[in-house]
PDB file of N, CA and C in Angstrom:
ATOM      1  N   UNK A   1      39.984 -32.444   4.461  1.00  0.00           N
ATOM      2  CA  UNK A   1      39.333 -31.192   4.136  1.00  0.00           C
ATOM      3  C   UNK A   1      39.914 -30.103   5.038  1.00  0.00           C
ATOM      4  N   UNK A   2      40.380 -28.789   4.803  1.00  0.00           N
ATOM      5  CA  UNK A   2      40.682 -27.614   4.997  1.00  0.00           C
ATOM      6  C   UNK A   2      39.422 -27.139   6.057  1.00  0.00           C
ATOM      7  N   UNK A   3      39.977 -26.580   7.179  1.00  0.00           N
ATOM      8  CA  UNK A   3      38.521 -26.189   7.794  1.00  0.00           C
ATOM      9  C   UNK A   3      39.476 -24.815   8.751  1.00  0.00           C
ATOM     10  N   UNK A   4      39.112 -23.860   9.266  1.00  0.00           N
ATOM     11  CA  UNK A   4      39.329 -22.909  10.486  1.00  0.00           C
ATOM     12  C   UNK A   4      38.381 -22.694  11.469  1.00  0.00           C
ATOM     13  N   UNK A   5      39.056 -23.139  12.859  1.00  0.00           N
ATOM     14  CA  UNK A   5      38.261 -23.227  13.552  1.00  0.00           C
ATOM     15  C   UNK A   5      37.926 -22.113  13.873  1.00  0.00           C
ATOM     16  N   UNK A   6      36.523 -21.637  14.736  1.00  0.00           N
ATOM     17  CA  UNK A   6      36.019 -20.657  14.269  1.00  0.00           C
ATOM     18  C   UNK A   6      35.684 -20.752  16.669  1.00  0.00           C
ATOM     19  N   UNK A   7      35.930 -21.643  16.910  1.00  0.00           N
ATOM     20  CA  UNK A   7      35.934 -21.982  18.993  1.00  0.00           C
ATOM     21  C   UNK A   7      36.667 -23.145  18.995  1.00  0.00           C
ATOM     22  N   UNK A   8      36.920 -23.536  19.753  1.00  0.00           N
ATOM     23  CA  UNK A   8      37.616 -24.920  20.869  1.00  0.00           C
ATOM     24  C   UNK A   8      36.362 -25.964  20.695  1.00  0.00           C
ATOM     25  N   UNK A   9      36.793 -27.192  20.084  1.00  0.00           N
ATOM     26  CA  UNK A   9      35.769 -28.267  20.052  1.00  0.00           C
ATOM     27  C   UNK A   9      36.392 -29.378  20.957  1.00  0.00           C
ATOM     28  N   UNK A  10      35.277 -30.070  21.707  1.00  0.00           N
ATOM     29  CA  UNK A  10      36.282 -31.034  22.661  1.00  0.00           C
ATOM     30  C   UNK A  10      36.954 -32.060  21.553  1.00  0.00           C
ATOM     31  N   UNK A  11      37.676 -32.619  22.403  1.00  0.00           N
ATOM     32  CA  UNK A  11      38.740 -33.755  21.367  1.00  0.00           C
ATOM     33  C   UNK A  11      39.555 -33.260  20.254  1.00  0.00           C
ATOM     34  N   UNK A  12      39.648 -31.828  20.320  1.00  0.00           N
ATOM     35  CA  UNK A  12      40.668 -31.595  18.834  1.00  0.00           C
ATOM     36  C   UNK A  12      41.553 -30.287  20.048  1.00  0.00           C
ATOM     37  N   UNK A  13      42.384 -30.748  19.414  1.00  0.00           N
ATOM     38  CA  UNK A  13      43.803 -29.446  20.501  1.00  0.00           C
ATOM     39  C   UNK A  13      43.766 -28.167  18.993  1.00  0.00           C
ATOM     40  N   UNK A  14      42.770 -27.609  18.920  1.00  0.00           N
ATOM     41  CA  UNK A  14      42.836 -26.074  17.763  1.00  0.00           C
ATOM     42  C   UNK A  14      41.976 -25.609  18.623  1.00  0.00           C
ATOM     43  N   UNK A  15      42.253 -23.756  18.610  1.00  0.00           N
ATOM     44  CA  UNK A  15      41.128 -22.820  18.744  1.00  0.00           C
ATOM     45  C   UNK A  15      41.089 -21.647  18.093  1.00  0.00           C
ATOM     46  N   UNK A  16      40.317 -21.104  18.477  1.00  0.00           N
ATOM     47  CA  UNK A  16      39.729 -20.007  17.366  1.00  0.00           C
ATOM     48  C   UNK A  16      40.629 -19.268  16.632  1.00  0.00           C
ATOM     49  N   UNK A  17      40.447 -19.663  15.168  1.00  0.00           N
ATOM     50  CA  UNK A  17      41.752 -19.094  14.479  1.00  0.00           C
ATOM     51  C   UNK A  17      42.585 -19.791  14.038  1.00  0.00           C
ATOM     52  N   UNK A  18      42.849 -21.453  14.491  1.00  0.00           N
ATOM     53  CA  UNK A  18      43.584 -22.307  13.947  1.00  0.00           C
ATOM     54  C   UNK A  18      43.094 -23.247  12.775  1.00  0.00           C
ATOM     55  N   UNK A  19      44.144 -23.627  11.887  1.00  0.00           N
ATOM     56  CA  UNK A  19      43.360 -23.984  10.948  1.00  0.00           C
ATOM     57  C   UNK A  19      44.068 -25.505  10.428  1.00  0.00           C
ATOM     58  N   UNK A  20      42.754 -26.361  10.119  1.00  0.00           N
ATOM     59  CA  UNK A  20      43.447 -27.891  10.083  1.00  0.00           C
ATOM     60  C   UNK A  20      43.274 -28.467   8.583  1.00  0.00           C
ATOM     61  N   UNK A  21      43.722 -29.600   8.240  1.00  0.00           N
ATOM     62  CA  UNK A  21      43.108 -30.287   7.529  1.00  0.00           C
ATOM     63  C   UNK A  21      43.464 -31.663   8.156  1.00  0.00           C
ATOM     64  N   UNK A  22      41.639 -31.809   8.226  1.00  0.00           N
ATOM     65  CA  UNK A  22      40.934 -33.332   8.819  1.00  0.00           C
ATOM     66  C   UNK A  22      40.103 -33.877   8.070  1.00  0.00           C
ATOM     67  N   UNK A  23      39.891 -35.173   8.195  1.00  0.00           N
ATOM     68  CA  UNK A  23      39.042 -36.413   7.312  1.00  0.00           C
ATOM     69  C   UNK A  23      37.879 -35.888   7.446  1.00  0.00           C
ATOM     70  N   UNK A  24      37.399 -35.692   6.008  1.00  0.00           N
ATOM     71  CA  UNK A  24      35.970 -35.209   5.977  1.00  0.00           C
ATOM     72  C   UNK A  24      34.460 -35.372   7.131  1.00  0.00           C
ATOM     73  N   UNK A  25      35.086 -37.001   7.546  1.00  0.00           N
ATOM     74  CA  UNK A  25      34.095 -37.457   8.530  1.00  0.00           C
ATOM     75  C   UNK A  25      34.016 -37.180   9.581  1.00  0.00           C
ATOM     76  N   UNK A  26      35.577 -36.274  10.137  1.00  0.00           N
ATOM     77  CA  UNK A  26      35.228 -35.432  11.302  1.00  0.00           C
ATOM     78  C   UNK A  26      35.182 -33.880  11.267  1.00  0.00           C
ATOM     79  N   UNK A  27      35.396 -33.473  10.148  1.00  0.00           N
ATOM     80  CA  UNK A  27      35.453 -32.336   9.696  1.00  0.00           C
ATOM     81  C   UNK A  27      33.778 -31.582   9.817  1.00  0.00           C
ATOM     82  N   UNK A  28      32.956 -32.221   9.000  1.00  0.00           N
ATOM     83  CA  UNK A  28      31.304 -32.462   8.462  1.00  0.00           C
ATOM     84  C   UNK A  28      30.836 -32.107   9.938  1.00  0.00           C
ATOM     85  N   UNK A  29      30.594 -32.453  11.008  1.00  0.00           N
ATOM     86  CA  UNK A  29      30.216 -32.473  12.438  1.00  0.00           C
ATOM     87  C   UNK A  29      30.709 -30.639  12.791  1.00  0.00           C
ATOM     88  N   UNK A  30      31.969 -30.497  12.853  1.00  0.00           N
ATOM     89  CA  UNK A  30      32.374 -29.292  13.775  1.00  0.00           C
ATOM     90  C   UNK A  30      31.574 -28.369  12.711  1.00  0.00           C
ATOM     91  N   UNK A  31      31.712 -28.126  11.408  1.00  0.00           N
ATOM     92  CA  UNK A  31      31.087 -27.680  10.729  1.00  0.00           C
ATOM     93  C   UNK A  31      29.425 -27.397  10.512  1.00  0.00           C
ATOM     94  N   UNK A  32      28.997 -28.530  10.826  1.00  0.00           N
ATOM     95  CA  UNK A  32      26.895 -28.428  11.194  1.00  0.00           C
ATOM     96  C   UNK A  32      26.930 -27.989  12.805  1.00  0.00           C
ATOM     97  N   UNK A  33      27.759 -27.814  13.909  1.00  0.00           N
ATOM     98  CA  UNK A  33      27.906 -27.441  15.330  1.00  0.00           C
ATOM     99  C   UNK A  33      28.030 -26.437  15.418  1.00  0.00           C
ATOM    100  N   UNK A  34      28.904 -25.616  14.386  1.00  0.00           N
ATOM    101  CA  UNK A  34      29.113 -24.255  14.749  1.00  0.00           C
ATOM    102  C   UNK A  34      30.945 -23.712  14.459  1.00  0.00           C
ATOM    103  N   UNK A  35      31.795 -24.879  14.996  1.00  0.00           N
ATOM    104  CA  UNK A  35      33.123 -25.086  15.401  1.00  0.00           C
ATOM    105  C   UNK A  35      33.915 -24.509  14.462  1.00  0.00           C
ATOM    106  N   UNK A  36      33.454 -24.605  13.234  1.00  0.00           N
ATOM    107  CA  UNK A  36      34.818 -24.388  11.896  1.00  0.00           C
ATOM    108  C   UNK A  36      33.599 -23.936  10.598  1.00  0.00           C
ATOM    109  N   UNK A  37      34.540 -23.894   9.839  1.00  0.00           N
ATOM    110  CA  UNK A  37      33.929 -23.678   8.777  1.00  0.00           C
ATOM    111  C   UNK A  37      35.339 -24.059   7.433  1.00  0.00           C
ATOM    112  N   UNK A  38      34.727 -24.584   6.130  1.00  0.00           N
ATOM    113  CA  UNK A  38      35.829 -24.554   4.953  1.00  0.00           C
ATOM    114  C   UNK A  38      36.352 -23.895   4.755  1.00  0.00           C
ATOM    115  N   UNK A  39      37.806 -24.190   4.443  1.00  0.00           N
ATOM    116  CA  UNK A  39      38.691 -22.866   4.143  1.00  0.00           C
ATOM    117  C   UNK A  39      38.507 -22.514   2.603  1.00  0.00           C
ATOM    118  N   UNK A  40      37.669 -23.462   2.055  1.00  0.00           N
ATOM    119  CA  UNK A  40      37.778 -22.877   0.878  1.00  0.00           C
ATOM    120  C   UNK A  40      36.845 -21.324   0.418  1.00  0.00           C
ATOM    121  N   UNK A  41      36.056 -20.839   1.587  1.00  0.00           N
ATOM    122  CA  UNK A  41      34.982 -19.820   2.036  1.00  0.00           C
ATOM    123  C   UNK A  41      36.070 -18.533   1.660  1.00  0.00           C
ATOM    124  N   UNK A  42      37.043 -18.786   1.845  1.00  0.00           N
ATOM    125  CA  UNK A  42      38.681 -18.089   2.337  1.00  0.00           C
ATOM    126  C   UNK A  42      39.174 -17.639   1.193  1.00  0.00           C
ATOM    127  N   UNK A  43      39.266 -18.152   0.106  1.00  0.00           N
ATOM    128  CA  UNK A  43      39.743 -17.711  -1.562  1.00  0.00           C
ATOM    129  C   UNK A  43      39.838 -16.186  -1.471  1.00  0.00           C
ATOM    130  N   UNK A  44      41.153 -16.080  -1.802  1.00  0.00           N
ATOM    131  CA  UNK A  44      41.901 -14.591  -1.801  1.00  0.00           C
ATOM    132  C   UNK A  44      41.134 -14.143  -3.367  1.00  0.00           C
ATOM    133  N   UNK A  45      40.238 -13.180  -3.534  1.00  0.00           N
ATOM    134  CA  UNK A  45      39.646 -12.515  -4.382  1.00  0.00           C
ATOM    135  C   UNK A  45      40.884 -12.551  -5.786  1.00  0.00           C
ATOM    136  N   UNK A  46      40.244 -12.347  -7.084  1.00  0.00           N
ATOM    137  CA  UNK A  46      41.342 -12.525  -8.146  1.00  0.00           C
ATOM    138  C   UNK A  46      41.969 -10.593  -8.269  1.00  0.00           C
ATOM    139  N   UNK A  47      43.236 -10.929  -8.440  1.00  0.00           N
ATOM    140  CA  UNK A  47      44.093  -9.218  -8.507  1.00  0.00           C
ATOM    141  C   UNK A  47      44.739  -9.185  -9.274  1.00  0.00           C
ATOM    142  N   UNK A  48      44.899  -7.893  -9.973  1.00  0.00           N
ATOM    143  CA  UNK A  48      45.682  -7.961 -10.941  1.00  0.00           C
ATOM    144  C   UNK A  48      47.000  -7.234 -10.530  1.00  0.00           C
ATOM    145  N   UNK A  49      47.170  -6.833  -8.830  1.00  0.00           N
ATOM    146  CA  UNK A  49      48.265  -6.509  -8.631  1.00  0.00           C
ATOM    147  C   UNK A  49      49.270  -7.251  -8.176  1.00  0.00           C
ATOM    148  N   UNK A  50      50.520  -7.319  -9.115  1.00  0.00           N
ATOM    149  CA  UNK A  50      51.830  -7.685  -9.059  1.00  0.00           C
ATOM    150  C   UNK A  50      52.102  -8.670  -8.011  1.00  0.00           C
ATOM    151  N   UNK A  51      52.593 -10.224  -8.041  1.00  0.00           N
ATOM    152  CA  UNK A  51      52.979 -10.679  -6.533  1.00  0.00           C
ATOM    153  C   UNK A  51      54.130 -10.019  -5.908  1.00  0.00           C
ATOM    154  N   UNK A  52      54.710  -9.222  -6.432  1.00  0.00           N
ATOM    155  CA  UNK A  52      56.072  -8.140  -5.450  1.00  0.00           C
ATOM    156  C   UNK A  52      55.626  -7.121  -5.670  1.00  0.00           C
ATOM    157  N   UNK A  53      54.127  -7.045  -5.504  1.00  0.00           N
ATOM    158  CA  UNK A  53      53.520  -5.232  -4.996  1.00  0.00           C
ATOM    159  C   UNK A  53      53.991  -4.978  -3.666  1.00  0.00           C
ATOM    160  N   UNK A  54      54.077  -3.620  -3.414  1.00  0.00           N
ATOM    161  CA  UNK A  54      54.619  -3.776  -2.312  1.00  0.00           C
ATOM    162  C   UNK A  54      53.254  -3.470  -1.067  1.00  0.00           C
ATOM    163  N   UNK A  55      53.289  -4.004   0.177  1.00  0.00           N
ATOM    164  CA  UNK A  55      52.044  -4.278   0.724  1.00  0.00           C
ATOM    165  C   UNK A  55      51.295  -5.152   0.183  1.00  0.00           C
ATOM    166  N   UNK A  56      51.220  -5.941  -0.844  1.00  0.00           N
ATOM    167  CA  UNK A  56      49.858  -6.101  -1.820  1.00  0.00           C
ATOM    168  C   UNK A  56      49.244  -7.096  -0.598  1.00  0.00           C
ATOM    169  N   UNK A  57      49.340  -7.682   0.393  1.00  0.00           N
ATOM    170  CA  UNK A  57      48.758  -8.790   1.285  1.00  0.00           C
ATOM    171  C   UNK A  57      47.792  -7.854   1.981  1.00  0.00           C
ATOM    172  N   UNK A  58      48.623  -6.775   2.284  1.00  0.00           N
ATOM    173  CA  UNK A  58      47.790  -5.826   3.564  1.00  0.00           C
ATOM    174  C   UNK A  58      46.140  -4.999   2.570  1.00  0.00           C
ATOM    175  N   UNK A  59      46.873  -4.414   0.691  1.00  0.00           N
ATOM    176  CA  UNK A  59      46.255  -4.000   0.288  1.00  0.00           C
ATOM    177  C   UNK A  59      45.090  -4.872  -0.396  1.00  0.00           C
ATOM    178  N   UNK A  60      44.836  -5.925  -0.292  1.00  0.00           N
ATOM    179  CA  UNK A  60      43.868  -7.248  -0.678  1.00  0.00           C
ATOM    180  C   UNK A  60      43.022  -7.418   0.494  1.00  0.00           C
ATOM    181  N   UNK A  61      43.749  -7.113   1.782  1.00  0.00           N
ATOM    182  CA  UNK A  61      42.886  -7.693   2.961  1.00  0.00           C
ATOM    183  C   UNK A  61      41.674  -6.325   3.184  1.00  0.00           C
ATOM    184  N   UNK A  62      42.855  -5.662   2.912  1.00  0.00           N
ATOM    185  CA  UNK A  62      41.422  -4.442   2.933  1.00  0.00           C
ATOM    186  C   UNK A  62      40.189  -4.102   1.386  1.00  0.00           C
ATOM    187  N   UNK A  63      40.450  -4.852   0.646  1.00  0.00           N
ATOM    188  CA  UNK A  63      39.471  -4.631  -0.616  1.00  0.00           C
ATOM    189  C   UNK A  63      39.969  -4.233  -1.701  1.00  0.00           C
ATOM    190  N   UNK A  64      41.540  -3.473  -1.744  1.00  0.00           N
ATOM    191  CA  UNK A  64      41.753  -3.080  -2.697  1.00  0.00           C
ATOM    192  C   UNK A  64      42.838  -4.458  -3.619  1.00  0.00           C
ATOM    193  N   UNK A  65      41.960  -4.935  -4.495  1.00  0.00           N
ATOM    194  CA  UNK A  65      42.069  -5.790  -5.040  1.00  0.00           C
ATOM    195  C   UNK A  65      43.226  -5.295  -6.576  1.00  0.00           C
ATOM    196  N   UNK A  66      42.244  -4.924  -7.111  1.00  0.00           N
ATOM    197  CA  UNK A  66      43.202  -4.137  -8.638  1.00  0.00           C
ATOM    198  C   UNK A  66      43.790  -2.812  -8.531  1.00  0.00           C
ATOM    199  N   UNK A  67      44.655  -2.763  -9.265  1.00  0.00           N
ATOM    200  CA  UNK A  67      45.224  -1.560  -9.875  1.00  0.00           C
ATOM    201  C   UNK A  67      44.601  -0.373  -9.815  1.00  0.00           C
ATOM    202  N   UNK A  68      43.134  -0.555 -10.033  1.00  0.00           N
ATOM    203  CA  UNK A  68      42.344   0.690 -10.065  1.00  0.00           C
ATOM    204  C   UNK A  68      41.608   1.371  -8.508  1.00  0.00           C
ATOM    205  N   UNK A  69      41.518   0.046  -7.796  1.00  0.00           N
ATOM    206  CA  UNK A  69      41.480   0.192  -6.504  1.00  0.00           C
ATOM    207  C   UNK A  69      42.484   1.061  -5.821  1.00  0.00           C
ATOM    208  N   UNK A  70      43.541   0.886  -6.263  1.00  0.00           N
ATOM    209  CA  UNK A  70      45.017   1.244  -4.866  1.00  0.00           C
ATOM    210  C   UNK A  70      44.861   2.481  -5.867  1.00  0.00           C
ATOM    211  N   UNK A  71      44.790   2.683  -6.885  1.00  0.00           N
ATOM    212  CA  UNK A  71      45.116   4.340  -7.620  1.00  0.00           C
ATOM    213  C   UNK A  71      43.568   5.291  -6.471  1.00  0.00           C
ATOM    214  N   UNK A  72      42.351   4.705  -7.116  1.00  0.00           N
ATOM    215  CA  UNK A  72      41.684   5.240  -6.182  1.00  0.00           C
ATOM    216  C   UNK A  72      41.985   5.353  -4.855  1.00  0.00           C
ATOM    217  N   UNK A  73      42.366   4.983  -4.276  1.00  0.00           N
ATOM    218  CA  UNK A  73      42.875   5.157  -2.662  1.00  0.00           C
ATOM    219  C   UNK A  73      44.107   5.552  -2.015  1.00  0.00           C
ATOM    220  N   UNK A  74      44.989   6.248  -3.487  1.00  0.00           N
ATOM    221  CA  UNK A  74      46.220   6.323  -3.036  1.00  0.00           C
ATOM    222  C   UNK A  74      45.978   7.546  -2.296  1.00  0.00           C
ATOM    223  N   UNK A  75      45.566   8.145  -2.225  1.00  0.00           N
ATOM    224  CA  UNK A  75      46.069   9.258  -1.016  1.00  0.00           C
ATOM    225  C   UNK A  75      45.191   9.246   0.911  1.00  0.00           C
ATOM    226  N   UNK A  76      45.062   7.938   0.551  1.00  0.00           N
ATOM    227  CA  UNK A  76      44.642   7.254   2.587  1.00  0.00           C
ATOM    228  C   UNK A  76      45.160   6.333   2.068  1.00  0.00           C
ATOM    229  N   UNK A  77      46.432   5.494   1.847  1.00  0.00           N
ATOM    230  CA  UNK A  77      47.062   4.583   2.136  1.00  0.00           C
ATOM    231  C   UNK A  77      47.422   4.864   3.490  1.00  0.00           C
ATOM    232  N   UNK A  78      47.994   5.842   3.838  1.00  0.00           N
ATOM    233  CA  UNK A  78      48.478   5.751   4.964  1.00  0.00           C
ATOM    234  C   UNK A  78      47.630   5.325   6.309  1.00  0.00           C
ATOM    235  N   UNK A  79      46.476   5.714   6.014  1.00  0.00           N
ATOM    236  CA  UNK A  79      45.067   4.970   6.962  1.00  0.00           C
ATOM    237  C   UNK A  79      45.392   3.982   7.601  1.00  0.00           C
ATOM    238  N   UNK A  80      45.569   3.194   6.517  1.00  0.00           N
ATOM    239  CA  UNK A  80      45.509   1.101   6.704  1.00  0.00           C
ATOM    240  C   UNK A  80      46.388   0.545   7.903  1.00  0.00           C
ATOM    241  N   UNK A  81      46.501  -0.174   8.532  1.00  0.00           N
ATOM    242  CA  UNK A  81      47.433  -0.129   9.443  1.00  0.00           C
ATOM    243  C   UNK A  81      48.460  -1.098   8.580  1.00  0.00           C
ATOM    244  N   UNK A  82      49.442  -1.123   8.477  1.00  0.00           N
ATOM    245  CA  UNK A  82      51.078  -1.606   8.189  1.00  0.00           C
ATOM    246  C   UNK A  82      51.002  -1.054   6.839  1.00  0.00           C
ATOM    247  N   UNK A  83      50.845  -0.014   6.502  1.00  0.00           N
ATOM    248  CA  UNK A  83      51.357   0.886   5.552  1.00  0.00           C
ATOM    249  C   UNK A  83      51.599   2.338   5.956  1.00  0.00           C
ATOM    250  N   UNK A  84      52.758   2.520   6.142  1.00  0.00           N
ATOM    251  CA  UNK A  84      53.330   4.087   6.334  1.00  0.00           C
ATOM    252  C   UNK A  84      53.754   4.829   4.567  1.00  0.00           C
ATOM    253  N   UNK A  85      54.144   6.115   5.641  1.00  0.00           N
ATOM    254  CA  UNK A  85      54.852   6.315   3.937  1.00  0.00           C
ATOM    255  C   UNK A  85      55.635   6.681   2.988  1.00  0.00           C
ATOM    256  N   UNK A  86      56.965   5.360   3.903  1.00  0.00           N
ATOM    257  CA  UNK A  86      57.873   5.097   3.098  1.00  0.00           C
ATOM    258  C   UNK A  86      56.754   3.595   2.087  1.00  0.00           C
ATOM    259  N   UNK A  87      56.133   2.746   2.639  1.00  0.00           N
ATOM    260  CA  UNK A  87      55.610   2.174   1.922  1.00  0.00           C
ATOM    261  C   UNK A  87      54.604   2.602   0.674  1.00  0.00           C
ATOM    262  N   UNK A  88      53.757   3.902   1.066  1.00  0.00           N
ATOM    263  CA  UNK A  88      53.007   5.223   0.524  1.00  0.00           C
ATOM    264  C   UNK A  88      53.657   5.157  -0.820  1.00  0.00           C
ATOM    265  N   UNK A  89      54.800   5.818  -0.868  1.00  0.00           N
ATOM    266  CA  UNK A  89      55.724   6.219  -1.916  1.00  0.00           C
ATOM    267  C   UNK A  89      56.332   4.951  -2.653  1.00  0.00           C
ATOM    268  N   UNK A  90      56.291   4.156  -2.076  1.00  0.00           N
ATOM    269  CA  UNK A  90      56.673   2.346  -3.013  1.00  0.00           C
ATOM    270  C   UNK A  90      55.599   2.346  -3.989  1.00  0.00           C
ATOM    271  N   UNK A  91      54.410   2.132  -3.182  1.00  0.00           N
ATOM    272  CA  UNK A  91      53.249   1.620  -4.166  1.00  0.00           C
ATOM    273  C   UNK A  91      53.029   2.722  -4.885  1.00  0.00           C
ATOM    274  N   UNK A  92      53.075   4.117  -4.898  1.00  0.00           N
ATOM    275  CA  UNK A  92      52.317   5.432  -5.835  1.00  0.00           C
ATOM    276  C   UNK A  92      53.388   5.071  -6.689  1.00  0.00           C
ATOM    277  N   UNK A  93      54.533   4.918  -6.426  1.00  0.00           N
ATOM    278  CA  UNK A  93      56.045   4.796  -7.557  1.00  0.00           C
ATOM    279  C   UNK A  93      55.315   3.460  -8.740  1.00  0.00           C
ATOM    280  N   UNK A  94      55.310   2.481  -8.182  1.00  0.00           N
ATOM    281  CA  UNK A  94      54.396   1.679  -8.952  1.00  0.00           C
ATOM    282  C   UNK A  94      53.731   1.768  -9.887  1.00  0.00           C
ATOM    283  N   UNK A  95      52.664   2.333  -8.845  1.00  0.00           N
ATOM    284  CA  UNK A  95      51.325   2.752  -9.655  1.00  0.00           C
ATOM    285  C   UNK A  95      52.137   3.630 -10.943  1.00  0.00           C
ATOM    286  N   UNK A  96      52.830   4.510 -11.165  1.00  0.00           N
ATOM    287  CA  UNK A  96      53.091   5.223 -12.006  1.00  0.00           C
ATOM    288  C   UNK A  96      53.538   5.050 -13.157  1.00  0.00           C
ATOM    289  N   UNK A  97      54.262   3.460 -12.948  1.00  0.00           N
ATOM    290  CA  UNK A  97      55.475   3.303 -13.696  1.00  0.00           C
ATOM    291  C   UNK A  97      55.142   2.746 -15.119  1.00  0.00           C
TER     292      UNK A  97
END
């Protein structure tokens, strides 16, 4: 099972932020403790933008999921952090096309 640890549990070399897949039977424990949680909690929301959008990782992490999202927000792209705007002008080109 998929889990991210969420602190340092004794007997496992991961910490906060690392992410494993372990036998359910030790997985189940760090999980009712506090330690981790399923990665399946994690599911990248469904998008209908392009997998060679440009940014599209940075523009998903922040909410903007669809097409209609990034049009609404095109003019604070530049906000987000790892979008400038030479990237600005990638995605509005996009959006347009």
């Amino acid at each position: 099972m998929k889990i991210q640890f969420i602190k340092s549990a004794a007997g496992f070399a991961y910490s906060a932020g690392m992410q494993a897949d372990l036998p359910e039977e030790k997985v189940k424990p760090l999980i009712e403790q506090g330690f981790a949680f399923p990665i399946e909690q994690l599911k990248e929301p469904e998008s209908d933008l392009p997998e060679d959008f440009p940014a599209r990782e940075i523009l998903i992490k922040e909410g903007l999921v669809t097409m209609t999202d990034v049009m609404a927000a095109k003019e604070t792209l530049t906000d987000i952090k790892g979008i400038g705007e030479k990237t600005k002008a990638e995605i509005v080109e996009r959006l347009t096309e």
